[in-house]
C-alpha atoms as a PDB file:
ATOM      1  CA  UNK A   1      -5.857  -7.410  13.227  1.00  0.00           C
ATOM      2  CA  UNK A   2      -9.026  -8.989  14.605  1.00  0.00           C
ATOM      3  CA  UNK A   3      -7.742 -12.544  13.604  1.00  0.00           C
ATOM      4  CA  UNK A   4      -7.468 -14.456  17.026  1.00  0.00           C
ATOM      5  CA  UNK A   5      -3.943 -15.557  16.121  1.00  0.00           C
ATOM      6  CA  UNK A   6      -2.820 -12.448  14.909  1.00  0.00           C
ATOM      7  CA  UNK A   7      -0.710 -11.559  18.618  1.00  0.00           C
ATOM      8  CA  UNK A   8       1.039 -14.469  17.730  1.00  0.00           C
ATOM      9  CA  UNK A   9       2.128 -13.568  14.280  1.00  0.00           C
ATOM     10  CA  UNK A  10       2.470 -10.099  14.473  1.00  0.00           C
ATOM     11  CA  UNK A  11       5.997  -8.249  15.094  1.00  0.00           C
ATOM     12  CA  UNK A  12       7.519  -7.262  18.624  1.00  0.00           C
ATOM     13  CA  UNK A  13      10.524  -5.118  18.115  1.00  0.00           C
ATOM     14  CA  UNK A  14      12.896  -4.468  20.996  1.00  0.00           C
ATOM     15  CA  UNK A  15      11.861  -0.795  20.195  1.00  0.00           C
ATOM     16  CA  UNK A  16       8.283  -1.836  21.678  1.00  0.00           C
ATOM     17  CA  UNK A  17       9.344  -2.859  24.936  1.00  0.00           C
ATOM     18  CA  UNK A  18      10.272   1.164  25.765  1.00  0.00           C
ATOM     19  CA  UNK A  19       7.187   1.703  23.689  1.00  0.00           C
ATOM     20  CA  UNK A  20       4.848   2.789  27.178  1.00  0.00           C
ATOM     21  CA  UNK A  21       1.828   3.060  25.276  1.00  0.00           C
ATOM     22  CA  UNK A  22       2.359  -0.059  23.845  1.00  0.00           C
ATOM     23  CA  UNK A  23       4.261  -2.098  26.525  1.00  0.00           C
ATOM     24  CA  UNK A  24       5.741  -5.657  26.349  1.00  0.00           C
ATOM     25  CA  UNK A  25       2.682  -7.786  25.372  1.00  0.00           C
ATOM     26  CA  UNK A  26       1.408  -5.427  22.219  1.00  0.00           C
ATOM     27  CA  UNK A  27       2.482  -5.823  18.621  1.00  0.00           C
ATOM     28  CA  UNK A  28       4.217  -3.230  16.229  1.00  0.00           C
ATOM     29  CA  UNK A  29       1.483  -1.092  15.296  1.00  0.00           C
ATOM     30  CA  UNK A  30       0.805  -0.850  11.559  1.00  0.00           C
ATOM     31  CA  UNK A  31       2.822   1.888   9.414  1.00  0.00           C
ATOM     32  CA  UNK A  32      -0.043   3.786   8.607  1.00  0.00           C
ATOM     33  CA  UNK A  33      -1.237   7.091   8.347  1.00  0.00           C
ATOM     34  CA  UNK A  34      -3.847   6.087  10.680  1.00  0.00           C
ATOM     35  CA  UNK A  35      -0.914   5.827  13.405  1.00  0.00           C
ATOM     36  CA  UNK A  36      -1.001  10.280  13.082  1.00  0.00           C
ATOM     37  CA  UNK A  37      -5.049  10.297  13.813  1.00  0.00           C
ATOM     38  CA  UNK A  38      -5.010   8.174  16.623  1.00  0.00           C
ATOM     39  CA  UNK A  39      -2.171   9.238  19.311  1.00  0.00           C
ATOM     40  CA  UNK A  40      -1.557   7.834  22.780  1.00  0.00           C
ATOM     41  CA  UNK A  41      -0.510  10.308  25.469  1.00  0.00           C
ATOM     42  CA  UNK A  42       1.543   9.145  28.401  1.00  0.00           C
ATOM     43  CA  UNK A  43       3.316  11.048  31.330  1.00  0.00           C
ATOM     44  CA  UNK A  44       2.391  14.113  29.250  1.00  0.00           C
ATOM     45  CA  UNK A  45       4.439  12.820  26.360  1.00  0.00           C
ATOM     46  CA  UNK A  46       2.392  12.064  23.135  1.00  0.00           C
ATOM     47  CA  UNK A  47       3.066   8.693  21.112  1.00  0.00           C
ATOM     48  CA  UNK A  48       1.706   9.143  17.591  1.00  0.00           C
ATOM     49  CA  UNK A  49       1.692   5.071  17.499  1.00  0.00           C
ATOM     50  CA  UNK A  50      -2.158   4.517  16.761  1.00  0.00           C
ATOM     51  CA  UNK A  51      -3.101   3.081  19.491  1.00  0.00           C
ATOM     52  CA  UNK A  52      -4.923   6.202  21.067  1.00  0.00           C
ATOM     53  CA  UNK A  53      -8.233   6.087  22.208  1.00  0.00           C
ATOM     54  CA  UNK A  54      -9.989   9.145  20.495  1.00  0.00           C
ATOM     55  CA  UNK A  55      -9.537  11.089  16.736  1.00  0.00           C
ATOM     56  CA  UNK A  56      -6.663  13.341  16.980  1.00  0.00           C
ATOM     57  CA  UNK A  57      -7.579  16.552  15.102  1.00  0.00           C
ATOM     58  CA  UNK A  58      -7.684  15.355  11.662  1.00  0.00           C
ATOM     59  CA  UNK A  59      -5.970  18.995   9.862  1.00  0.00           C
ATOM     60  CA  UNK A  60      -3.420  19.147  12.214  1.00  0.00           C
ATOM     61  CA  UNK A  61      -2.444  15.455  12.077  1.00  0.00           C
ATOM     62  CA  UNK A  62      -2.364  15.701   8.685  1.00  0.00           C
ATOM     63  CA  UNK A  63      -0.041  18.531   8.505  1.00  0.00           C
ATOM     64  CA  UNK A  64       2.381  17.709  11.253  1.00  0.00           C
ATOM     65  CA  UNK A  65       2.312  13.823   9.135  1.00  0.00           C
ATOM     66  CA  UNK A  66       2.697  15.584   5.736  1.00  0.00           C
ATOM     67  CA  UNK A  67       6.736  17.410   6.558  1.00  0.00           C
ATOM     68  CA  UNK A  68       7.675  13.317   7.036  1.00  0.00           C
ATOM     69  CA  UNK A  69       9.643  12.163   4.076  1.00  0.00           C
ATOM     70  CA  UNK A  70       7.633   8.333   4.116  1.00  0.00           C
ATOM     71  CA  UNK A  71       4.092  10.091   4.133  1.00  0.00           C
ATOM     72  CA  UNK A  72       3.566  10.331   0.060  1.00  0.00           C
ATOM     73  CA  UNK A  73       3.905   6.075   0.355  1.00  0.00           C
ATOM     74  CA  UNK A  74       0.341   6.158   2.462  1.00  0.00           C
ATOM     75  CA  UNK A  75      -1.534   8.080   0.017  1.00  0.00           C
ATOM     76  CA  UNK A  76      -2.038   9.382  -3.977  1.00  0.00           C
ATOM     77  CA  UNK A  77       0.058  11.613  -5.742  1.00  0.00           C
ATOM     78  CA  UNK A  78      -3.058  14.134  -5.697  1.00  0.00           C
ATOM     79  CA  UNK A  79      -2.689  15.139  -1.988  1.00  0.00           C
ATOM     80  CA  UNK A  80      -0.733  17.940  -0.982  1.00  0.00           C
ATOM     81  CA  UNK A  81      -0.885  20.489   2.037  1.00  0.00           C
ATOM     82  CA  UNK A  82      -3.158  22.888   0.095  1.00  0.00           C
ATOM     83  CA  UNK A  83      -5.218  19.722  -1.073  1.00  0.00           C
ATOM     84  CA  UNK A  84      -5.702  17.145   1.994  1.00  0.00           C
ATOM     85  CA  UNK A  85      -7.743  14.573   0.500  1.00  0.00           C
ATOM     86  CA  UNK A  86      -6.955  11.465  -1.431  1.00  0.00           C
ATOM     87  CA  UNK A  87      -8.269   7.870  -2.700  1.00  0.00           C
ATOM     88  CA  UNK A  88      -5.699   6.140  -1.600  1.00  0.00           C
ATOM     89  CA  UNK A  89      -4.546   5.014   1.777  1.00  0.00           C
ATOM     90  CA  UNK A  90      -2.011   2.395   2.227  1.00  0.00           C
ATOM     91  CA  UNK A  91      -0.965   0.760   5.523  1.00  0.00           C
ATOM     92  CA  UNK A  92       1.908  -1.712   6.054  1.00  0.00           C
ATOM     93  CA  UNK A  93       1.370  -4.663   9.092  1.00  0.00           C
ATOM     94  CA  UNK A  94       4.128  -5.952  10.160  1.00  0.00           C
ATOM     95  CA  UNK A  95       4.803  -9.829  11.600  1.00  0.00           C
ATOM     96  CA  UNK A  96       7.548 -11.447  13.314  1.00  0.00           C
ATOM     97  CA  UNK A  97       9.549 -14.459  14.420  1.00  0.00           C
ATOM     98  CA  UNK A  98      10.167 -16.608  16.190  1.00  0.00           C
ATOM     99  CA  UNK A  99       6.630 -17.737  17.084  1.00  0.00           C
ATOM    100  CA  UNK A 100       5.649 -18.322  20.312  1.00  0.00           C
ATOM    101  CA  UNK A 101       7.456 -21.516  21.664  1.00  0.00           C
ATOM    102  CA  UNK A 102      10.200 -21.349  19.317  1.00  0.00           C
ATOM    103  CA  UNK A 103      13.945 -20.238  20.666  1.00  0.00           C
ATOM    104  CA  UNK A 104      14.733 -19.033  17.347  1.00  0.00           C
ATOM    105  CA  UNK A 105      14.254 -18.522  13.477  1.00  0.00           C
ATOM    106  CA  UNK A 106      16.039 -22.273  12.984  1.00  0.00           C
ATOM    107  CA  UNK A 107      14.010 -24.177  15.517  1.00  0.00           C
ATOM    108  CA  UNK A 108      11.894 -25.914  13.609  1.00  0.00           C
ATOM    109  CA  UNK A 109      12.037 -23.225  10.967  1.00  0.00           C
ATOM    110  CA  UNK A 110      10.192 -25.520   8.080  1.00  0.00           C
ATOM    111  CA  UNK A 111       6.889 -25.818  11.217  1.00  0.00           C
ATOM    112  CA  UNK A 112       7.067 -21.850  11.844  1.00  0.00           C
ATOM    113  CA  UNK A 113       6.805 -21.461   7.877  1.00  0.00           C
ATOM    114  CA  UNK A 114       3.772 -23.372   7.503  1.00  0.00           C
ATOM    115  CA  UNK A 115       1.909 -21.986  10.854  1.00  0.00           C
ATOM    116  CA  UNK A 116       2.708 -18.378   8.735  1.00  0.00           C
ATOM    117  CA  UNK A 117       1.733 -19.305   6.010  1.00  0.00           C
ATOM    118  CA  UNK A 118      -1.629 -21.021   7.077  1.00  0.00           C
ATOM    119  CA  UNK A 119      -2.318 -18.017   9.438  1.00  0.00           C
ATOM    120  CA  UNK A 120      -1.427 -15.197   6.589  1.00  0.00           C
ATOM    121  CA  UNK A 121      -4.019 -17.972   3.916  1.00  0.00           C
ATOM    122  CA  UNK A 122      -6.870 -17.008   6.876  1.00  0.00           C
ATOM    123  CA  UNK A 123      -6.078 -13.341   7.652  1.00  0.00           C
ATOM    124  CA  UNK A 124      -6.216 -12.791   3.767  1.00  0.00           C
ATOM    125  CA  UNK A 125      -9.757 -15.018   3.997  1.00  0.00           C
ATOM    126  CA  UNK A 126     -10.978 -12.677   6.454  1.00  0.00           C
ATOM    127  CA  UNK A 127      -9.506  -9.451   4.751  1.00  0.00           C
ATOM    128  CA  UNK A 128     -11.946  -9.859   1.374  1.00  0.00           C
ATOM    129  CA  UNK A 129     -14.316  -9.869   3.544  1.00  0.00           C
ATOM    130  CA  UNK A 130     -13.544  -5.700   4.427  1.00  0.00           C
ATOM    131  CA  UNK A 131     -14.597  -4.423   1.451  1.00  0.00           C
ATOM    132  CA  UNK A 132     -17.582  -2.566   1.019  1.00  0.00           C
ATOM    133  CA  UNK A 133     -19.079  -0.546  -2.094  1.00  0.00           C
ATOM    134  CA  UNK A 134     -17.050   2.738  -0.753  1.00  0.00           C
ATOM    135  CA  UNK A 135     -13.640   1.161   0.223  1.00  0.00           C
ATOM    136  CA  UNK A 136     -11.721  -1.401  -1.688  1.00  0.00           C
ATOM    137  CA  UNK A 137      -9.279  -3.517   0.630  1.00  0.00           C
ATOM    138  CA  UNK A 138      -6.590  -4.944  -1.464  1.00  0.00           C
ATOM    139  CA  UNK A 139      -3.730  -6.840   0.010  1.00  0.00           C
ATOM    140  CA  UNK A 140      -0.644  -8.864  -1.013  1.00  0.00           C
ATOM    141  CA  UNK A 141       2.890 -10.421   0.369  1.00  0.00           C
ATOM    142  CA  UNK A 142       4.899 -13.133  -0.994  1.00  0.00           C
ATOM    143  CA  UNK A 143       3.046 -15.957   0.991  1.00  0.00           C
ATOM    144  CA  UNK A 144      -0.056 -15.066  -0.677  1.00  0.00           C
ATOM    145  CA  UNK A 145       1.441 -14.966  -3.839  1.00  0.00           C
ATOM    146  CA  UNK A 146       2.730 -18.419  -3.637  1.00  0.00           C
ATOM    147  CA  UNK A 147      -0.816 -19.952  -2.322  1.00  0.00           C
ATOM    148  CA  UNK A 148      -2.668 -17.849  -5.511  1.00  0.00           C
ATOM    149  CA  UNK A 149       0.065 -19.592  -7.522  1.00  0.00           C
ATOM    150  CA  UNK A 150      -0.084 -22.973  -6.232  1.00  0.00           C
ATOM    151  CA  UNK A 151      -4.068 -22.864  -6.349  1.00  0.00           C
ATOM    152  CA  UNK A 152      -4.366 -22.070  -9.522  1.00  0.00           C
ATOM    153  CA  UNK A 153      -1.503 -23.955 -11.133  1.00  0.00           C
ATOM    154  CA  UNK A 154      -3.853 -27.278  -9.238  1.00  0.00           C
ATOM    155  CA  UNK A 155      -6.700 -26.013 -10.900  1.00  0.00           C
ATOM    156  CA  UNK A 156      -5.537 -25.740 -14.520  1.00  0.00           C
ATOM    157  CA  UNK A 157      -3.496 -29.506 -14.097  1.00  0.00           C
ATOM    158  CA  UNK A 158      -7.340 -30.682 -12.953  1.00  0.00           C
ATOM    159  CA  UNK A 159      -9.121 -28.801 -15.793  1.00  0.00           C
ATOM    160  CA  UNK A 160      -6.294 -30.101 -18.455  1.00  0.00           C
ATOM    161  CA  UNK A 161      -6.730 -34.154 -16.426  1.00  0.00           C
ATOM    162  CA  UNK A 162     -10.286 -33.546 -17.134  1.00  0.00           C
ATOM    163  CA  UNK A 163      -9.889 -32.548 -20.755  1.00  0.00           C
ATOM    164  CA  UNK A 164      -7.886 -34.996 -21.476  1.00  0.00           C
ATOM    165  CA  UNK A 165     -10.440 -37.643 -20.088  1.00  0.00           C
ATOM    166  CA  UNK A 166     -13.167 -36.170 -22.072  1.00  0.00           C
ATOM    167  CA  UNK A 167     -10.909 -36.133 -25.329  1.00  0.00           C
ATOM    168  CA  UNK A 168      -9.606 -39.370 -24.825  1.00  0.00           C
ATOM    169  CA  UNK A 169     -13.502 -41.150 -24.617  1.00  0.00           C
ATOM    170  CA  UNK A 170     -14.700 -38.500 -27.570  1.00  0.00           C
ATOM    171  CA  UNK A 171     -11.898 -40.184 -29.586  1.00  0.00           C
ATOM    172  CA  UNK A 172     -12.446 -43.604 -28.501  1.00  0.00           C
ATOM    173  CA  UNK A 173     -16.294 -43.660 -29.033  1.00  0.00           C
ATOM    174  CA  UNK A 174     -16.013 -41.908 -32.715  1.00  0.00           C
ATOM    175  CA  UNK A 175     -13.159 -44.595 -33.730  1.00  0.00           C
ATOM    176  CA  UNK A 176     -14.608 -47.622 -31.982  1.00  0.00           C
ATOM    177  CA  UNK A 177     -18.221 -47.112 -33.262  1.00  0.00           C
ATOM    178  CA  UNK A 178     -17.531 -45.321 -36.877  1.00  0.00           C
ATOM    179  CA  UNK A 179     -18.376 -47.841 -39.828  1.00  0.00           C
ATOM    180  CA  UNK A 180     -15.519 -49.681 -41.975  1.00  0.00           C
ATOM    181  CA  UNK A 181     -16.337 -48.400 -45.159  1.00  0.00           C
END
């Protein structure tokens, strides 16, 4: 979420408007487990939306997060409420549309694509950058996808071009320079 585009991608239900932690000018936060560790607390109510300032108690976040049905998608089949640990721990970010200076999903819907699709390209750019030798950051979505695809479907049609360049003179030289017997 540190990309300096990323308040322009990211989504802005209605929902976060009544959000007071969050307000009018923050983004969804992500669905995370993280989002249980990190509550905000305003007019004595408390907002378990992740954008608190200090670590929650991390037992008792973890057990009031555990009785939600969706909890089992953040983390491995090996936690449980008698074993709180696990290897695993997924979080969802969400974006939205229409960008900023756009009326709608239509307006210029073809020019909102490709500012998406170049933004989620950089965000991913900056994302394999996260990992370290203790956590792996993997991450994925359909635009992605399509730029692995189209990169590497370039990259084989220039290694066959090649190939065929190389096979093409190898042939050449052998027949034009072989010996009539």
């Amino acid at each position: 979420m540190q990309h300096p585009q990323f308040h322009q991608f990211c989504w802005k239900p209605l929902e976060m408007l009544r959000d007071l932690p969050l307000g009018p000018s923050y983004c969804s936060p992500p669905s995370s487990l993280l989002s249980y560790l990190y509550p905000s607390e305003r007019g004595g109510k408390i907002y378990y939306d992740g954008m608190g300032p200090d670590l929650a108690d991390i037992q008792g976040s973890l057990s009031l997060a555990i009785t939600h049905p969706q909890f089992y998608w953040y983390v491995d089949e090996s936690l449980s409420p008698e074993h709180l640990s696990s290897s695993l721990l997924r979080s969802e970010i969400h974006f939205g549309a229409p960008l900023p200076s756009y009326y709608s999903l239509q307006d210029r819907a073809d020019e909102q694509r490709s500012r998406f699709k170049n933004f989620v390209v950089q965000y991913a750019d900056i994302l394999a950058n996260q990992s370290t030798s203790q956590v792996k950051v993997l991450y994925g979505g359909t635009e992605l996808f399509d730029d692995e695809v189209r990169h590497t479907f370039h990259n084989d049609m220039m290694l066959a071009v090649i190939s065929g360049a190389c096979i093409t003179v190898l042939v050449y030289v052998l027949t034009s320079f072989s010996g009539t017997v």
